[in-house]
PDB file of N, CA and C in Angstrom:
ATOM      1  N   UNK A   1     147.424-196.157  49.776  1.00  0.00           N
ATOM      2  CA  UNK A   1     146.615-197.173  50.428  1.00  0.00           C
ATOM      3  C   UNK A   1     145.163-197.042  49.957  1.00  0.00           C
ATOM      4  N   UNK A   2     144.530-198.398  49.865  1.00  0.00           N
ATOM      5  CA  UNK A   2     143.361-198.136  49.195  1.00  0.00           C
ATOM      6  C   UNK A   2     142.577-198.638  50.488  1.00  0.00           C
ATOM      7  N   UNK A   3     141.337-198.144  50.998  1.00  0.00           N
ATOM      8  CA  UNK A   3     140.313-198.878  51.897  1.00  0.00           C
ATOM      9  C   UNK A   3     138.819-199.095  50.727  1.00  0.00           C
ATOM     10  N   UNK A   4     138.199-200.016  51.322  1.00  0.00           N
ATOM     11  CA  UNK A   4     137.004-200.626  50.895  1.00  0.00           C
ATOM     12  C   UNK A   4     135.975-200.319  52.065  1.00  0.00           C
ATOM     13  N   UNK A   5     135.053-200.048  51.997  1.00  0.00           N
ATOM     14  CA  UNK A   5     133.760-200.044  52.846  1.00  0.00           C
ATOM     15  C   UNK A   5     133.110-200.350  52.460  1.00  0.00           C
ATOM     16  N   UNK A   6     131.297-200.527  53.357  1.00  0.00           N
ATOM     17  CA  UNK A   6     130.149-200.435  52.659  1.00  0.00           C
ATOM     18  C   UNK A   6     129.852-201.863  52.652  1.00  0.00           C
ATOM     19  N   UNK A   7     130.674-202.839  52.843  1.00  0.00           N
ATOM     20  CA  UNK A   7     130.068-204.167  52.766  1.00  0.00           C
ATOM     21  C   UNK A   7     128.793-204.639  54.158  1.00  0.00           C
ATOM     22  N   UNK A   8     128.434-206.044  54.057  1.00  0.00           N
ATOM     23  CA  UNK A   8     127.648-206.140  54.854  1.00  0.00           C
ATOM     24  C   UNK A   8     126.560-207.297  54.339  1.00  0.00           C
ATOM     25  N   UNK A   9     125.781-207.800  55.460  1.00  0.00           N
ATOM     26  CA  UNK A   9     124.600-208.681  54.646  1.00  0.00           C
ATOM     27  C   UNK A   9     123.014-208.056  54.431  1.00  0.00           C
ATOM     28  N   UNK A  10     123.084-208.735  53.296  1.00  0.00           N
ATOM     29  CA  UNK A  10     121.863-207.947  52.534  1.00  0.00           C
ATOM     30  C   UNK A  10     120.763-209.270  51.904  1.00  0.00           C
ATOM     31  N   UNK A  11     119.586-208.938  52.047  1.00  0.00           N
ATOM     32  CA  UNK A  11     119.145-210.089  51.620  1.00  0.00           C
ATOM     33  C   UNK A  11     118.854-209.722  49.856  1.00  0.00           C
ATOM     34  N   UNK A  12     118.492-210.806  49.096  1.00  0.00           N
ATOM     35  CA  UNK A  12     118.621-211.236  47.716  1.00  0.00           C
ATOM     36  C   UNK A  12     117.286-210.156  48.019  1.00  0.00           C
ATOM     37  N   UNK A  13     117.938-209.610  46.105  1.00  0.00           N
ATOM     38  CA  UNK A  13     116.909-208.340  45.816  1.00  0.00           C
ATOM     39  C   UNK A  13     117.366-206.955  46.846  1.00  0.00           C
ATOM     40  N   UNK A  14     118.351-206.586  47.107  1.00  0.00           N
ATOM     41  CA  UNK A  14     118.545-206.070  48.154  1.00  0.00           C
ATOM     42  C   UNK A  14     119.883-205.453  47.193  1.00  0.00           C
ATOM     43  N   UNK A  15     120.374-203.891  47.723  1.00  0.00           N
ATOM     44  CA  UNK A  15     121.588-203.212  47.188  1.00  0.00           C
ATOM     45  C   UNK A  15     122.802-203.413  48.224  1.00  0.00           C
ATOM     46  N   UNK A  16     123.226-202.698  47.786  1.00  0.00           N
ATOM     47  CA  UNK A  16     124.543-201.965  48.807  1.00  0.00           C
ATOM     48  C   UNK A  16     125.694-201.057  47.912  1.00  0.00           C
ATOM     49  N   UNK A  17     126.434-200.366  48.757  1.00  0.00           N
ATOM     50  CA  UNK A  17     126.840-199.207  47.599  1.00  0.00           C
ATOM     51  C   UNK A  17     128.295-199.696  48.768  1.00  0.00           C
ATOM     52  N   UNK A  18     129.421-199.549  47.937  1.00  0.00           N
ATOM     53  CA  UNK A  18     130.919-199.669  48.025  1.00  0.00           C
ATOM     54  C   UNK A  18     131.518-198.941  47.932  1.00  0.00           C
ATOM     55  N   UNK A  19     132.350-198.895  48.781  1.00  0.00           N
ATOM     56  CA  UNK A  19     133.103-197.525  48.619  1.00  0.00           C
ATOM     57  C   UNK A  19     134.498-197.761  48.672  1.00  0.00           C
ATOM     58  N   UNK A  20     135.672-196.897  47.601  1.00  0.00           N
ATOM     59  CA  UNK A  20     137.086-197.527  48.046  1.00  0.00           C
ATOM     60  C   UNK A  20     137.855-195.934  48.029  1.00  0.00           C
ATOM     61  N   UNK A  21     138.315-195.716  49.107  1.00  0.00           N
ATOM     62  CA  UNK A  21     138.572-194.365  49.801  1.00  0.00           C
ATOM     63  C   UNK A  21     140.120-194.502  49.199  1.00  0.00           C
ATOM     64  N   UNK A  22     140.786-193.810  48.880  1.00  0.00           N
ATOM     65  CA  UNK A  22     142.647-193.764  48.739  1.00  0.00           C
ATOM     66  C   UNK A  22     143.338-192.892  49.376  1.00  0.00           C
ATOM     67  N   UNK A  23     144.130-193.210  50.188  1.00  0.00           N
ATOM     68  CA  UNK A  23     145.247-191.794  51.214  1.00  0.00           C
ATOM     69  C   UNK A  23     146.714-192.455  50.678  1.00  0.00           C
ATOM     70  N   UNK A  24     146.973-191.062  50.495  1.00  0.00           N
ATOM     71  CA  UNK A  24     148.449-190.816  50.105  1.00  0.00           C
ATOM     72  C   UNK A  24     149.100-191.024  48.623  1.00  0.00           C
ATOM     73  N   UNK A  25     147.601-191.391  47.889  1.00  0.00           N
ATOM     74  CA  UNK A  25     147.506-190.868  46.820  1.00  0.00           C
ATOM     75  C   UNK A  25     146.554-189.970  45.834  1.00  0.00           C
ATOM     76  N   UNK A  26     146.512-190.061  45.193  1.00  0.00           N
ATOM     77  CA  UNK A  26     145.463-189.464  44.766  1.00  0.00           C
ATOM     78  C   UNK A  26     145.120-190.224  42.868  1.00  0.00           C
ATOM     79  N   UNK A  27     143.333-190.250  43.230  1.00  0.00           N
ATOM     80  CA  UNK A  27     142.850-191.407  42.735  1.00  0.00           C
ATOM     81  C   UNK A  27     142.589-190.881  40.986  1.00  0.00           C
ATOM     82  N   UNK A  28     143.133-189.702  40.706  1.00  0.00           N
ATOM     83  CA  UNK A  28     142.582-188.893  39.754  1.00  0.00           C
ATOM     84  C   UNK A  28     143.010-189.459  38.210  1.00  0.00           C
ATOM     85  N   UNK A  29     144.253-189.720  38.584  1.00  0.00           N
ATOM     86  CA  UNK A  29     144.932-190.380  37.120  1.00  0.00           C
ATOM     87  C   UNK A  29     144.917-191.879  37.601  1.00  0.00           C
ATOM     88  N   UNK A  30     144.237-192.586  38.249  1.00  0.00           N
ATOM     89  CA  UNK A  30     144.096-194.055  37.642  1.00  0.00           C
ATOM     90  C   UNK A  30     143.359-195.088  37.259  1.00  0.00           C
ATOM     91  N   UNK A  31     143.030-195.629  36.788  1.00  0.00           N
ATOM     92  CA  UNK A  31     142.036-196.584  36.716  1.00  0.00           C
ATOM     93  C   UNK A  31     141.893-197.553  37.868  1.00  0.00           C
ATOM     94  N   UNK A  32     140.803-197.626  38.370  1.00  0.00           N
ATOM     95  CA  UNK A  32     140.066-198.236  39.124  1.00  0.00           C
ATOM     96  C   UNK A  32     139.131-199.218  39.054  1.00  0.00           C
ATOM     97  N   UNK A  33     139.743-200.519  39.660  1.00  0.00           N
ATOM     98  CA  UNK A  33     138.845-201.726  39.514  1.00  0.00           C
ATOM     99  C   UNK A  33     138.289-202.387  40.315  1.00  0.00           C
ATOM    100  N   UNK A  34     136.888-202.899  40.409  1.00  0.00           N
ATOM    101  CA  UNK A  34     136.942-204.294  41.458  1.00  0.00           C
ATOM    102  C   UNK A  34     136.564-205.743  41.308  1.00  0.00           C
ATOM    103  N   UNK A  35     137.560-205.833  42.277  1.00  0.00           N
ATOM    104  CA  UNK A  35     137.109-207.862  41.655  1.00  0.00           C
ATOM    105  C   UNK A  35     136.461-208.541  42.951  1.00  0.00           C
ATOM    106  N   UNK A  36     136.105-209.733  43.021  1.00  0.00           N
ATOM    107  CA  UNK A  36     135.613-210.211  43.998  1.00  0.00           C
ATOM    108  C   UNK A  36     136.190-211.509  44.308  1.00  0.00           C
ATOM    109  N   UNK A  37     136.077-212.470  45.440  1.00  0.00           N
ATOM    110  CA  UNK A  37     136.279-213.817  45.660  1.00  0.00           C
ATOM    111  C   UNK A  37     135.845-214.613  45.861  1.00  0.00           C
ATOM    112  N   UNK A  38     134.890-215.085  45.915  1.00  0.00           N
ATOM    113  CA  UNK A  38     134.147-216.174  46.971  1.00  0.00           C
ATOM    114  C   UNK A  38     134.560-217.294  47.283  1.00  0.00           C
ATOM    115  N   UNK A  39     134.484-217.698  48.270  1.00  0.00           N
ATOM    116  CA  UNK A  39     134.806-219.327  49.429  1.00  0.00           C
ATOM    117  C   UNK A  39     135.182-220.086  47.735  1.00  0.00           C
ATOM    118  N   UNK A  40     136.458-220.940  47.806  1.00  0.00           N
ATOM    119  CA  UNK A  40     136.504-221.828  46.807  1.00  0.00           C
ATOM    120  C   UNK A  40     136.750-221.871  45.515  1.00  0.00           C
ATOM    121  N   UNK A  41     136.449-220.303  44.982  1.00  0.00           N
ATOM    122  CA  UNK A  41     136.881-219.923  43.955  1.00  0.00           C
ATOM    123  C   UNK A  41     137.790-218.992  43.711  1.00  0.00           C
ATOM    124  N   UNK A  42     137.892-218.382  42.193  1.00  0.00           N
ATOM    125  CA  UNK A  42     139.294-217.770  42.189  1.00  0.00           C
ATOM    126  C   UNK A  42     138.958-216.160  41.901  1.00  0.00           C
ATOM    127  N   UNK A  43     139.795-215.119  42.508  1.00  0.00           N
ATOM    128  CA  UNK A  43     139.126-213.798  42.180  1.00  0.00           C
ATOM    129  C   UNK A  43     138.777-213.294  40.835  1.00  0.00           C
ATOM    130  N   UNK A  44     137.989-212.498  40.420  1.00  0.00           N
ATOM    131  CA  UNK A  44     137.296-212.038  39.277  1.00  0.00           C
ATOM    132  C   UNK A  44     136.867-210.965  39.168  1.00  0.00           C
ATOM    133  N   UNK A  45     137.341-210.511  37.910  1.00  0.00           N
ATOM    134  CA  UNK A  45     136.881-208.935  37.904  1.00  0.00           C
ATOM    135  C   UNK A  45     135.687-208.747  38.050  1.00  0.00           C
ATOM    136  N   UNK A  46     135.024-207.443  38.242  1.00  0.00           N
ATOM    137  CA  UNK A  46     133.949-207.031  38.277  1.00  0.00           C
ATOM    138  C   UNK A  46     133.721-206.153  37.315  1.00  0.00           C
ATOM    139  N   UNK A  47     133.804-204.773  37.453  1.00  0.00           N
ATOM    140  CA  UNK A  47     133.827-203.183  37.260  1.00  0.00           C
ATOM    141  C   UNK A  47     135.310-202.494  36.659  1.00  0.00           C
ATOM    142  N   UNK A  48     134.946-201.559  35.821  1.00  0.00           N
ATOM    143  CA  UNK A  48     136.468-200.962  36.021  1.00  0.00           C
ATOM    144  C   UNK A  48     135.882-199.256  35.685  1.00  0.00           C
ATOM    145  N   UNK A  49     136.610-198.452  36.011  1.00  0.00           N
ATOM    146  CA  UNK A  49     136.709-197.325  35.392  1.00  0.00           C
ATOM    147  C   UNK A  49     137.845-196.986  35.536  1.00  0.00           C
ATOM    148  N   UNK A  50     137.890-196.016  34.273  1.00  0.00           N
ATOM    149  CA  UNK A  50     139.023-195.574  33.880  1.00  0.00           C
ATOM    150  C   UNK A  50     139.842-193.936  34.439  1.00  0.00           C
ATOM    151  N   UNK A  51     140.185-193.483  34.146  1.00  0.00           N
ATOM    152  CA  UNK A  51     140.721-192.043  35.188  1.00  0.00           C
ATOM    153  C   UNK A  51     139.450-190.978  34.192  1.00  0.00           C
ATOM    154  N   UNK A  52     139.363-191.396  32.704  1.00  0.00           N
ATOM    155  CA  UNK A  52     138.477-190.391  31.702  1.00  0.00           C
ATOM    156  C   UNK A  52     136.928-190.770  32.482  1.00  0.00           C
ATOM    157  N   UNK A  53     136.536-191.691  33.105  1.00  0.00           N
ATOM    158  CA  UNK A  53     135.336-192.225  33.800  1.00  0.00           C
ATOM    159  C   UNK A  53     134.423-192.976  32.991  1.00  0.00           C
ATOM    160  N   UNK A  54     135.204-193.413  32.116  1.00  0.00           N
ATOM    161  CA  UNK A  54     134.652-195.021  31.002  1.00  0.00           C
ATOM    162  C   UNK A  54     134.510-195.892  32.111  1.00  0.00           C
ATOM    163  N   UNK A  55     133.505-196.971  31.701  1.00  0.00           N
ATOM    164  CA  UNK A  55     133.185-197.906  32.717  1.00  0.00           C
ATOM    165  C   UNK A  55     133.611-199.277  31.841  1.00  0.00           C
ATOM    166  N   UNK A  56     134.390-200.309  32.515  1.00  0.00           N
ATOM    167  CA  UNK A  56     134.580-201.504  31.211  1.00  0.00           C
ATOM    168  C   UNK A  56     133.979-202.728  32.233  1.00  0.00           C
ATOM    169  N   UNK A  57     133.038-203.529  31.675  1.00  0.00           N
ATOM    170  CA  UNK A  57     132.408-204.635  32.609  1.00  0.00           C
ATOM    171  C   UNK A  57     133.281-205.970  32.566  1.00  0.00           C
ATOM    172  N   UNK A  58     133.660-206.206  33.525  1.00  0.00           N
ATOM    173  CA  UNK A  58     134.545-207.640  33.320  1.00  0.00           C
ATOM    174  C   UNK A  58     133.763-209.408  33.402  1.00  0.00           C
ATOM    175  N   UNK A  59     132.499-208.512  34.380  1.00  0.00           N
ATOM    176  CA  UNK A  59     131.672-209.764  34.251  1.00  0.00           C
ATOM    177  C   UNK A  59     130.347-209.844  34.239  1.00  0.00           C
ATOM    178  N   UNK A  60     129.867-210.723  32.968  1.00  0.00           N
ATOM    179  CA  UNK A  60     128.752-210.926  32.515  1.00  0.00           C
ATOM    180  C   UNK A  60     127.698-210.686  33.727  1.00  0.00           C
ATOM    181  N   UNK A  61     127.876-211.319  34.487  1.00  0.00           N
ATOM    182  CA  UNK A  61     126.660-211.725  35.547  1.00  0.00           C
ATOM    183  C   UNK A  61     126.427-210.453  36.351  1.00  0.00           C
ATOM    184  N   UNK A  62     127.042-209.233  36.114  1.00  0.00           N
ATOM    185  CA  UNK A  62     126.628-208.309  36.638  1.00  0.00           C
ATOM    186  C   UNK A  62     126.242-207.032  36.224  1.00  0.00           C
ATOM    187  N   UNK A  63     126.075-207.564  34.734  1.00  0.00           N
ATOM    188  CA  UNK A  63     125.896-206.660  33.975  1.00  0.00           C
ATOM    189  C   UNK A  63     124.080-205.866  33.935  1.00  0.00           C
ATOM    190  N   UNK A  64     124.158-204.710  34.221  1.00  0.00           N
ATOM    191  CA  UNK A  64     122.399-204.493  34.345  1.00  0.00           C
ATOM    192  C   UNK A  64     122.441-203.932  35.858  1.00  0.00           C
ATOM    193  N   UNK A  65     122.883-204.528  36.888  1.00  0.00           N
ATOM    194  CA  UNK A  65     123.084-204.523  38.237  1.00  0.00           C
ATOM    195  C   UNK A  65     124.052-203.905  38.966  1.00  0.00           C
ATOM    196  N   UNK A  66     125.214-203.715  38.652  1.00  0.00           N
ATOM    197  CA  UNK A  66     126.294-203.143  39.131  1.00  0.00           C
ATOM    198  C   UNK A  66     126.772-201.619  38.370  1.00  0.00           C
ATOM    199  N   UNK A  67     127.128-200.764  39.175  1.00  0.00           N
ATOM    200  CA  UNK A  67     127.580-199.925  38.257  1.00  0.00           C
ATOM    201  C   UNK A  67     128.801-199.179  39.040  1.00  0.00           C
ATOM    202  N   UNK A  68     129.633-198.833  38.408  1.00  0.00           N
ATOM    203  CA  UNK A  68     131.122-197.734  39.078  1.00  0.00           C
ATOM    204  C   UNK A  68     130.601-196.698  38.699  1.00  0.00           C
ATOM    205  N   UNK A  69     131.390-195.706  39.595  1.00  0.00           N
ATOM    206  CA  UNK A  69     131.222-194.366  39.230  1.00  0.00           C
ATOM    207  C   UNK A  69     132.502-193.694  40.339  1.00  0.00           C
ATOM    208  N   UNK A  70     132.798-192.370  39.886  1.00  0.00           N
ATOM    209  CA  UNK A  70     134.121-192.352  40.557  1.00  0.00           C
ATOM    210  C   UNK A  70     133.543-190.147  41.261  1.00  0.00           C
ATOM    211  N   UNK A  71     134.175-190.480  42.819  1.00  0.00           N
ATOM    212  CA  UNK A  71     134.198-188.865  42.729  1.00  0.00           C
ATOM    213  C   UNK A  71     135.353-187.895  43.039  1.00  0.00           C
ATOM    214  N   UNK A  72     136.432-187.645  42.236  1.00  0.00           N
ATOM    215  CA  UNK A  72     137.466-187.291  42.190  1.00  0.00           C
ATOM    216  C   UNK A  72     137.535-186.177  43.387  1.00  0.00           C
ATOM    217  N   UNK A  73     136.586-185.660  43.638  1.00  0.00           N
ATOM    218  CA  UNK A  73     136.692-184.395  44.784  1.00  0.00           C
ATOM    219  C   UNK A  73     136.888-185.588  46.170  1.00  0.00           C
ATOM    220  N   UNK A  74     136.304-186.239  46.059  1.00  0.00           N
ATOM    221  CA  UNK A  74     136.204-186.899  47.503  1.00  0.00           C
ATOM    222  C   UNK A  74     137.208-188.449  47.687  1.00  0.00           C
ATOM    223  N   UNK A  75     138.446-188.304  46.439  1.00  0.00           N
ATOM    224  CA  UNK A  75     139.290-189.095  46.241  1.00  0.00           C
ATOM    225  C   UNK A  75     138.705-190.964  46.644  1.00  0.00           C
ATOM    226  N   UNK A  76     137.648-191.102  46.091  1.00  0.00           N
ATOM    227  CA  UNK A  76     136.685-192.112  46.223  1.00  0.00           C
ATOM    228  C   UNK A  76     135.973-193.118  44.603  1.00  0.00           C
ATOM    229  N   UNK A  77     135.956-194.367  44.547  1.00  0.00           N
ATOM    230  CA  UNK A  77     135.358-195.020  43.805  1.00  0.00           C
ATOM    231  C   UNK A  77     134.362-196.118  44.624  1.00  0.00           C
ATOM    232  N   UNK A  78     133.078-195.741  43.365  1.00  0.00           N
ATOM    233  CA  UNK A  78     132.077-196.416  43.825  1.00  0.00           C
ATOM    234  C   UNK A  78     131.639-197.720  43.204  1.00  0.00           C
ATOM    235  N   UNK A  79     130.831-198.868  43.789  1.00  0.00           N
ATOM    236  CA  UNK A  79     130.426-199.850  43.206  1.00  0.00           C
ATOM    237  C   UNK A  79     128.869-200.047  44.148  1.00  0.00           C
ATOM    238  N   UNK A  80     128.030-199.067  42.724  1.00  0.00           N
ATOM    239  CA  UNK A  80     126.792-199.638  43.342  1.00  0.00           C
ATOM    240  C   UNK A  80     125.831-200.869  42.853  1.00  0.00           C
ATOM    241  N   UNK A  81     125.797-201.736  44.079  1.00  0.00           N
ATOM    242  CA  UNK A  81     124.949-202.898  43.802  1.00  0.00           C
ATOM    243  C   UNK A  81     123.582-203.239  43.714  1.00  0.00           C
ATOM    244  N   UNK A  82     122.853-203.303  42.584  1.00  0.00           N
ATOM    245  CA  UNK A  82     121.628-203.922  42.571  1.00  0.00           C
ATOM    246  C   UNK A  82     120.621-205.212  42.658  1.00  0.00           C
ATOM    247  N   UNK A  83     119.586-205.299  42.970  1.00  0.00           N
ATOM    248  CA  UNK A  83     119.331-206.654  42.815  1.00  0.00           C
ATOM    249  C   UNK A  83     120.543-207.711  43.006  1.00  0.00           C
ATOM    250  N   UNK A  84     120.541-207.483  44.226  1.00  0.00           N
ATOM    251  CA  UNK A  84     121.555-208.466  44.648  1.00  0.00           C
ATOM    252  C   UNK A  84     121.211-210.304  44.522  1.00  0.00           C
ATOM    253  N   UNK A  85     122.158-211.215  44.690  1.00  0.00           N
ATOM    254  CA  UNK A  85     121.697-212.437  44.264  1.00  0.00           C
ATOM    255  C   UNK A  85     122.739-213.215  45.485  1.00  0.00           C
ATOM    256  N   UNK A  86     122.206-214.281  45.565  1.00  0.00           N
ATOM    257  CA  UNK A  86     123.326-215.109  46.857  1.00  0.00           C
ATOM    258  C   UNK A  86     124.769-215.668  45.984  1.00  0.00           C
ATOM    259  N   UNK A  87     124.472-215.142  44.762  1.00  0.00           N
ATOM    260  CA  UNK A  87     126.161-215.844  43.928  1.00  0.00           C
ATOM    261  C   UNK A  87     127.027-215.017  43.826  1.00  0.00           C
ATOM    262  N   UNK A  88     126.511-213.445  44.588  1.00  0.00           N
ATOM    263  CA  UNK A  88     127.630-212.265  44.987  1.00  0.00           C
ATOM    264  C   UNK A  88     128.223-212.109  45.720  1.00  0.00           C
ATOM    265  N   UNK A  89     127.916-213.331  46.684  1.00  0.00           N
ATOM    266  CA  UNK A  89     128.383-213.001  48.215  1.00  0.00           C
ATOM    267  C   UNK A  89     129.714-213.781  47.874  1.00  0.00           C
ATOM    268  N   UNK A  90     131.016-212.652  48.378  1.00  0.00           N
ATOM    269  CA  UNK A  90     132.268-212.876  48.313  1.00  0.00           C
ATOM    270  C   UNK A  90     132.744-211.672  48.799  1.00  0.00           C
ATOM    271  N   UNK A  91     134.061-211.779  48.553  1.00  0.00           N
ATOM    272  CA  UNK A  91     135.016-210.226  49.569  1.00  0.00           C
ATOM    273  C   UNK A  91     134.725-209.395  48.037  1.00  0.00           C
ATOM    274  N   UNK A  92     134.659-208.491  48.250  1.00  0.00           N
ATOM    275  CA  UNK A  92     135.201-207.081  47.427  1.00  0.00           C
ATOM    276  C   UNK A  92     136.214-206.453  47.462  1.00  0.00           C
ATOM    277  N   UNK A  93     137.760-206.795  46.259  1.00  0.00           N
ATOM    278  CA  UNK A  93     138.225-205.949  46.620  1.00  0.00           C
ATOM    279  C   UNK A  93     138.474-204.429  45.226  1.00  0.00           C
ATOM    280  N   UNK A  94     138.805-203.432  45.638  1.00  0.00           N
ATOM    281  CA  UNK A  94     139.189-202.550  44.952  1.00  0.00           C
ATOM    282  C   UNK A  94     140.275-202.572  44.551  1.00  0.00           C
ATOM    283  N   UNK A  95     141.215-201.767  43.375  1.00  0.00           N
ATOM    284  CA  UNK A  95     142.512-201.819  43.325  1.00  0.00           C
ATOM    285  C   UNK A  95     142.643-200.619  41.935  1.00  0.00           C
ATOM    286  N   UNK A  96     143.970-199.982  42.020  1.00  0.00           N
ATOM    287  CA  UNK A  96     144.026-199.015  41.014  1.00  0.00           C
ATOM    288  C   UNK A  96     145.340-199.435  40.319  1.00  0.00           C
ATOM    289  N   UNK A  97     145.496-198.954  39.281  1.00  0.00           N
ATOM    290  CA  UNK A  97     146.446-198.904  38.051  1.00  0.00           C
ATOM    291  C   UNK A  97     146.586-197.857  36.871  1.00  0.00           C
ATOM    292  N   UNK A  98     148.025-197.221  37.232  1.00  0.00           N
ATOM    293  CA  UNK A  98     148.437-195.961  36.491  1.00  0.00           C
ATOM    294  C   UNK A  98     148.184-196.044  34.856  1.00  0.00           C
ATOM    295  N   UNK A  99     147.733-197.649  34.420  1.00  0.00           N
ATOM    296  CA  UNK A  99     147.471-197.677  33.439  1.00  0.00           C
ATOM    297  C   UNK A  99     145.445-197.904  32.539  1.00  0.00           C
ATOM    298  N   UNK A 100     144.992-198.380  32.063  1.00  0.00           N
ATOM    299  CA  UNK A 100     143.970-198.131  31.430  1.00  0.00           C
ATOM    300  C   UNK A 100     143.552-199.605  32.056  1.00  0.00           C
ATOM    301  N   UNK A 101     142.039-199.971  31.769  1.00  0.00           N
ATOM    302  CA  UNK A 101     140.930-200.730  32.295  1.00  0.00           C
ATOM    303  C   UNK A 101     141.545-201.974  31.684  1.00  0.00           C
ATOM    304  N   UNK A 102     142.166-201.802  30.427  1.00  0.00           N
ATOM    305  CA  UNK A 102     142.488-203.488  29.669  1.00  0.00           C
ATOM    306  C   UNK A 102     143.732-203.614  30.122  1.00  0.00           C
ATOM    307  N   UNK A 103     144.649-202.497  30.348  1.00  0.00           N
ATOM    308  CA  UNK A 103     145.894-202.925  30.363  1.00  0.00           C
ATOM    309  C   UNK A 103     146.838-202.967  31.582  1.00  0.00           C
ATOM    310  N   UNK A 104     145.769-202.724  32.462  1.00  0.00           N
ATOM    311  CA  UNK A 104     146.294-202.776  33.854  1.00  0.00           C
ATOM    312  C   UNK A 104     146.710-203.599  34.609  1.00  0.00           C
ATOM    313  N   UNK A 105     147.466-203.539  35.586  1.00  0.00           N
ATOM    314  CA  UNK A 105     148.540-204.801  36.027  1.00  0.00           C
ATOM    315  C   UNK A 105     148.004-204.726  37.296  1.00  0.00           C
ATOM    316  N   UNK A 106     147.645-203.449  38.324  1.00  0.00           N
ATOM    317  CA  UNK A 106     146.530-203.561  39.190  1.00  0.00           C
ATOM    318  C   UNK A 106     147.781-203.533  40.496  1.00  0.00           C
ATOM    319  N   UNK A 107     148.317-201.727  40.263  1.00  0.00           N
ATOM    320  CA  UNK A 107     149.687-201.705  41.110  1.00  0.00           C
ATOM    321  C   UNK A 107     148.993-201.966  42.791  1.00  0.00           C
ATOM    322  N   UNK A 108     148.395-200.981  43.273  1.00  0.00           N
ATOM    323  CA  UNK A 108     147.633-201.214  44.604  1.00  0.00           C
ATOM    324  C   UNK A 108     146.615-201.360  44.627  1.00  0.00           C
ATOM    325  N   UNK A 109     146.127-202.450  45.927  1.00  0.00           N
ATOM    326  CA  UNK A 109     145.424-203.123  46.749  1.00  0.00           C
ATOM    327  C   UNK A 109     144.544-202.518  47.938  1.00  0.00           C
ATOM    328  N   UNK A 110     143.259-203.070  47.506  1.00  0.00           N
ATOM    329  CA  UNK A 110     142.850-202.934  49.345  1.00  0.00           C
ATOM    330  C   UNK A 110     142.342-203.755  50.082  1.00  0.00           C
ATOM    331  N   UNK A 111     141.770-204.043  50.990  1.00  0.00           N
ATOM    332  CA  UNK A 111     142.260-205.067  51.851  1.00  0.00           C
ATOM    333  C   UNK A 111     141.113-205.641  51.750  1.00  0.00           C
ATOM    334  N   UNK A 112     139.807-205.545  50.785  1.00  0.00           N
ATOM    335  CA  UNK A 112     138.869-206.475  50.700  1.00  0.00           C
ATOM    336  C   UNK A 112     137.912-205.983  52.259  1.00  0.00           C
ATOM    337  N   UNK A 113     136.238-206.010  51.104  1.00  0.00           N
ATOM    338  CA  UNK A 113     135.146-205.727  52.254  1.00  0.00           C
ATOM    339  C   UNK A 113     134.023-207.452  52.134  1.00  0.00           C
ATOM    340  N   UNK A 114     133.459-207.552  52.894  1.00  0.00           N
ATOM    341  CA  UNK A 114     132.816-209.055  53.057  1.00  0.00           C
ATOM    342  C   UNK A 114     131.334-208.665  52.232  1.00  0.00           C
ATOM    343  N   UNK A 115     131.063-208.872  51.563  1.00  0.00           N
ATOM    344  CA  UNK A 115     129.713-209.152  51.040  1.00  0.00           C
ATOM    345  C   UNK A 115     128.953-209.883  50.862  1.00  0.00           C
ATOM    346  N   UNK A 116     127.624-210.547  52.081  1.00  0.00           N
ATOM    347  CA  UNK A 116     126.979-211.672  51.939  1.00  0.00           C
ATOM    348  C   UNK A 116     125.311-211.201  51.566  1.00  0.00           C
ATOM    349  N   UNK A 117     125.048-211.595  50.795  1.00  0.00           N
ATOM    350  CA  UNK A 117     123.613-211.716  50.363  1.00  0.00           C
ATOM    351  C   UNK A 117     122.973-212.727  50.658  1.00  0.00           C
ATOM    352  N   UNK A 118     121.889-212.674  51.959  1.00  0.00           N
ATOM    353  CA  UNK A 118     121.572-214.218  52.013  1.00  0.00           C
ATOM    354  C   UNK A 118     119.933-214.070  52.848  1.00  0.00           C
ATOM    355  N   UNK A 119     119.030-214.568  52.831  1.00  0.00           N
ATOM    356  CA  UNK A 119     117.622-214.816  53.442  1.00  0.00           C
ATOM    357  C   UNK A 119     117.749-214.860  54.862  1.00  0.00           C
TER     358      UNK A 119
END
């Protein structure tokens, strides 16, 4: 099971740091991704890292601003947000795959955290 935390509203120019916790497995051999949703549109990657702790960016618009990072002791992946913008605000979700950042099929899910950036 994967959980997501850390969401919340933040105003533009503003961070927040993500967190996706895993029980009953263990997060060491997989790659780890997150995508997002917003109202109307369709989900989209974000971030990925890999189990070696390569980072692969899936989307342009967050490039500079976002970064993963993973802490295997505390069976945890991170997504910290910078300079936030109101075109981020969507769910966050996390998800892992026994396979690599390109070739992953994205076996488990977590249940998505709310992220609104707004004035």
């Amino acid at each position: 099971q994967l959980v997501e935390s850390g969401g919340g509203l933040v105003q533009p120019g503003g961070s927040l740091r993500l967190s996706c916790a895993a029980s009953g497995f263990t997060l060491d051999y997989y790659a780890i991704g997150w995508f997002r949703q917003a109202p109307g549109k369709e989900r989209e990657g974000v971030l990925c890292i890999s189990s070696r702790g390569d980072s692969l960016n899936y989307a342009r618009s967050v490039k500079g601003r976002f970064t993963i990072s993973r802490d295997n002791a505390k069976n945890t992946v991170y997504l910290q947000m910078n300079s936030l913008k109101p075109e981020d605000t969507a769910v966050y979700y996390c998800a892992a795959d026994h396979l690599n950042c390109v070739q992953a099929r994205w076996d488990y899910w977590g249940q998505g955290t709310q992220v609104t950036v707004s004035s």
